[in-house]
Protein backbone atom coordinates (compact mmCIF):
# COMPACT_ATOMS: atom_id res chain seq x y z
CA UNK A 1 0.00 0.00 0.00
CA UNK A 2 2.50 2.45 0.81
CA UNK A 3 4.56 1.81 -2.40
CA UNK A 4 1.38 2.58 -4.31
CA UNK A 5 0.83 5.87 -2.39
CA UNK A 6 5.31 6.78 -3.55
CA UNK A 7 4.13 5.95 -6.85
CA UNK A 8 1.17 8.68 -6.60
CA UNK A 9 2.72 11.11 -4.44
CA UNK A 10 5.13 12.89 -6.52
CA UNK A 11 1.38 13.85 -8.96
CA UNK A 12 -0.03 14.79 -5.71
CA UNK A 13 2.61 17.33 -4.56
CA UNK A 14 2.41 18.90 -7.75
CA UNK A 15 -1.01 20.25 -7.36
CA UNK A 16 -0.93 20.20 -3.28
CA UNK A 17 0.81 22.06 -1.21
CA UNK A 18 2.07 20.27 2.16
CA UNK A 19 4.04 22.06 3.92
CA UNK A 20 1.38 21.91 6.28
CA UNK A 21 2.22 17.88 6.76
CA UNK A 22 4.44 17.30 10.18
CA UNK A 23 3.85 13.44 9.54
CA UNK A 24 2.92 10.25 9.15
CA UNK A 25 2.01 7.44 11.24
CA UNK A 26 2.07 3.88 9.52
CA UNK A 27 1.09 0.64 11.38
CA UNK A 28 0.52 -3.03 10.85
CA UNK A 29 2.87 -4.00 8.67
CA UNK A 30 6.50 -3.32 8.32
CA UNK A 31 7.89 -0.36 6.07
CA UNK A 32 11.14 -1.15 3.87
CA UNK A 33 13.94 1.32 4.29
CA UNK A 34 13.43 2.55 0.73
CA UNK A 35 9.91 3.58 1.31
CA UNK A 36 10.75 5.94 4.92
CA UNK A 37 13.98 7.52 2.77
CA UNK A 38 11.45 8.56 -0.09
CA UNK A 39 8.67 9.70 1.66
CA UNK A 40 11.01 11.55 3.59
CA UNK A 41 12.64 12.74 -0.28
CA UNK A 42 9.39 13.90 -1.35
CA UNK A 43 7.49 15.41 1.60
CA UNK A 44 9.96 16.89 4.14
CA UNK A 45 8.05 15.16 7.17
CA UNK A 46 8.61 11.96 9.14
CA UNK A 47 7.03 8.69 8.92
CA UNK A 48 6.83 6.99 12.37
CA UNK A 49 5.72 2.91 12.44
CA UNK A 50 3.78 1.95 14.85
CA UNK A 51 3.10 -1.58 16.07
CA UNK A 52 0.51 -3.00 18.65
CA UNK A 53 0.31 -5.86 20.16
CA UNK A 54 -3.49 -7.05 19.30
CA UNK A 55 -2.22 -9.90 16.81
CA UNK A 56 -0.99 -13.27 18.95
C-alpha cells in the first residue's frame, strides 16, 4: 500500500501544497527502508511505524 501511495505522491505534490504535513504514522505492517527515505525525499516530514500488540 505504501509503495502505491510513492508511486502517486510525486502527482499529488504537484497540485498540493504540504508544507502543512508534520507526519505520518504507519502501522501493521512493516515499512522497507526505501519507502521511509522517499517519503522523507518527497514530503519533508517523518514517517513513524507503529506496532501493537493485538495480533498473537
Amino acid at each position: 500500500m505504501h509503495r502505491k501511495i510513492l508511486d502517486l505522491l510525486e502527482e499529488v505534490i504537484k497540485k498540493y501544497d504540504l508544507r502543512s504535513l508534520r507526519m505520518r504514522v504507519s502501522a501493521a505492517e512493516n515499512l522497507p527502508m526505501e519507502v521511509h527515505k522517499r517519503w522523507k525525499e518527497l514530503t519533508g516530514c517523518e514517517l513513524y511505524e507503529g506496532h501493537g500488540l493485538t495480533e498473537h
